[in-house]
C-alpha atoms as a PDB file:
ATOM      1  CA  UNK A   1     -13.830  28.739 -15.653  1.00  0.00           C
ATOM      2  CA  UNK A   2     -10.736  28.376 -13.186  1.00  0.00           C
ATOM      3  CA  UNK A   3      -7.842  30.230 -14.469  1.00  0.00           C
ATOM      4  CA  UNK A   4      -4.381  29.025 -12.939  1.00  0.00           C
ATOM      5  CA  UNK A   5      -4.346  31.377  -9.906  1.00  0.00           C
ATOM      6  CA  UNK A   6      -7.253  28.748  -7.813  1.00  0.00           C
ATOM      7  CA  UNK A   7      -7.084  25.647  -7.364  1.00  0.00           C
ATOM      8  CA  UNK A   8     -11.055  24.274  -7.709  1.00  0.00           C
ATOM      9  CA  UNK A   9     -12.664  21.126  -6.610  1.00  0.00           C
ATOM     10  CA  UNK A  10     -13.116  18.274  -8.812  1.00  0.00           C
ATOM     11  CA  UNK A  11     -15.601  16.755  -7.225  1.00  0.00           C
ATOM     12  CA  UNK A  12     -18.413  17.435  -4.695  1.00  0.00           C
ATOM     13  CA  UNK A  13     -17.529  16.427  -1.106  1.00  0.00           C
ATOM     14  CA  UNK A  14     -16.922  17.176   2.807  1.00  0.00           C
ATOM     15  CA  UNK A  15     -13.658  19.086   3.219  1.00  0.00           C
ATOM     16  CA  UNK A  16     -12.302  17.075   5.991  1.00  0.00           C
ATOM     17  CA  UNK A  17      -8.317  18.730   6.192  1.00  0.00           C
ATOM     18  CA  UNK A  18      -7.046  21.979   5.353  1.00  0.00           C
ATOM     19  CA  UNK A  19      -2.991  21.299   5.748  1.00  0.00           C
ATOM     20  CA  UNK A  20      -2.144  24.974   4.148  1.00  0.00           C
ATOM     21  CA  UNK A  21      -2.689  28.302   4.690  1.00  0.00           C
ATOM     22  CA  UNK A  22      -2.429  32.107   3.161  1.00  0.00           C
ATOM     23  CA  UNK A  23       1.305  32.625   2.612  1.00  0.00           C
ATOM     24  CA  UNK A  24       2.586  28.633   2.776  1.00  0.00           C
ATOM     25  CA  UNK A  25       4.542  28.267  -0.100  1.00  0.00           C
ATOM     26  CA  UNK A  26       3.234  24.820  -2.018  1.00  0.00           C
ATOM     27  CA  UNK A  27       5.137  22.924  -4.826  1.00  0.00           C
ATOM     28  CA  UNK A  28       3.493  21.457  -7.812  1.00  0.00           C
ATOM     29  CA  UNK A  29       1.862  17.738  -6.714  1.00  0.00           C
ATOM     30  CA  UNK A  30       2.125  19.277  -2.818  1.00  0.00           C
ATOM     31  CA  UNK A  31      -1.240  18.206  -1.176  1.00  0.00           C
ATOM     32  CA  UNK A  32      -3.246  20.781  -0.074  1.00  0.00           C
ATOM     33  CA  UNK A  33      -6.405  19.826   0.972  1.00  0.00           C
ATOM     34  CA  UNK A  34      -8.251  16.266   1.789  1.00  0.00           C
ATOM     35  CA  UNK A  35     -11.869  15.609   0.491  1.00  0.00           C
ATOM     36  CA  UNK A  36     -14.026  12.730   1.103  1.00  0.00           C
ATOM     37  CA  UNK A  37     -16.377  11.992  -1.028  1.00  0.00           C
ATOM     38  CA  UNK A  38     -18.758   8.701  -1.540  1.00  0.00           C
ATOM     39  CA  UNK A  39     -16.809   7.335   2.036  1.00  0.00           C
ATOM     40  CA  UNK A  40     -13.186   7.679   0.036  1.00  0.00           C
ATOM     41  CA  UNK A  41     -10.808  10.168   0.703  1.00  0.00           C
ATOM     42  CA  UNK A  42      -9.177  12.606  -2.066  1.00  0.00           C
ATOM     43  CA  UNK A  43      -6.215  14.247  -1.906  1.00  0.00           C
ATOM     44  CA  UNK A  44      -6.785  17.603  -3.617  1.00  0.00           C
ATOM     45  CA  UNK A  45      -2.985  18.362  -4.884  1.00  0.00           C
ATOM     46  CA  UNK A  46      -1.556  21.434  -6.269  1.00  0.00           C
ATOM     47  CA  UNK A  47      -1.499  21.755  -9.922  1.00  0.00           C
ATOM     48  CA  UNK A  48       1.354  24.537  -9.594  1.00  0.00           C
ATOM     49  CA  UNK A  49       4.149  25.860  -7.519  1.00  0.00           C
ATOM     50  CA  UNK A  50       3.076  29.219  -6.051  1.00  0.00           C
ATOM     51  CA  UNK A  51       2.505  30.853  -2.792  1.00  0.00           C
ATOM     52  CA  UNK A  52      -0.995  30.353  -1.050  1.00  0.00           C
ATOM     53  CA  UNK A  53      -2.932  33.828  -1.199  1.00  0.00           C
ATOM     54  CA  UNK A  54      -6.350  32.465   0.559  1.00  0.00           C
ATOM     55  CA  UNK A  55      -7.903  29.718   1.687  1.00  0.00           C
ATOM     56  CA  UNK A  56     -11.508  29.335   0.942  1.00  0.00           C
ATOM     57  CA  UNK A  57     -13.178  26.581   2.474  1.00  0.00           C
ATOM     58  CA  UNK A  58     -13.145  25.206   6.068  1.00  0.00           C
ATOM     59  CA  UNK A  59     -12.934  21.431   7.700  1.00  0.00           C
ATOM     60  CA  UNK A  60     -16.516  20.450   7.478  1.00  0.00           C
ATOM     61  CA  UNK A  61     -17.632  22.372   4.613  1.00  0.00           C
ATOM     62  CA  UNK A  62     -20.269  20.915   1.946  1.00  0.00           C
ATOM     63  CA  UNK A  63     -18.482  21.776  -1.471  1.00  0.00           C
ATOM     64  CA  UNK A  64     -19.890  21.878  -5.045  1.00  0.00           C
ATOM     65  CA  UNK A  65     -18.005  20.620  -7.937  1.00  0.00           C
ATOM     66  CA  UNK A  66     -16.257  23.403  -9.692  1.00  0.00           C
ATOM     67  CA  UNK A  67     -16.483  25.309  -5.678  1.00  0.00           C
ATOM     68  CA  UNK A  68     -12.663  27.359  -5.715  1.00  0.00           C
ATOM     69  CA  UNK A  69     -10.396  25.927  -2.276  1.00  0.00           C
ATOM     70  CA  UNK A  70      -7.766  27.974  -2.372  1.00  0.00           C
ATOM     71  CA  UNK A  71      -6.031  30.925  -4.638  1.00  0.00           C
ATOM     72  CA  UNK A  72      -2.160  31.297  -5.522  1.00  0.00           C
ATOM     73  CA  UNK A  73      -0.400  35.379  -5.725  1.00  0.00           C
ATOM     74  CA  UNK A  74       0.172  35.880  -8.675  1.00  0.00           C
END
């Protein structure tokens, strides 16, 4: 269950760009990581304004549907 402070994947890919990082302040719609999946790449946009608090995955990394990418402060 994601709860509105992380942003979670929606898909299972290959992180291939990470264009935030802890303390970037993002606006709702704001891309903040790229994910190719199935040879297509998906922009993984912010479903919020906030301010990044972490960043959890890395270019390169094997995610899981449902895997957390990055969490907002409160």
């Amino acid at each position: 269950s994601s709860s509105d402070s992380e942003l979670t994947s929606p898909l299972p890919g290959v992180i291939v760009a990470v264009l935030v990082q802890p303390g970037d302040a993002v606006s709702r719609g704001q891309e903040l990581v790229t994910l190719e999946a199935m040879k297509m790449k998906n922009a993984i946009k912010s479903h919020r304004d906030g301010t990044i608090a972490s960043v959890a995955v890395d270019v390169g990394d094997q995610i899981a549907h449902g895997q957390t990418l990055v969490t907002y402060k409160e």
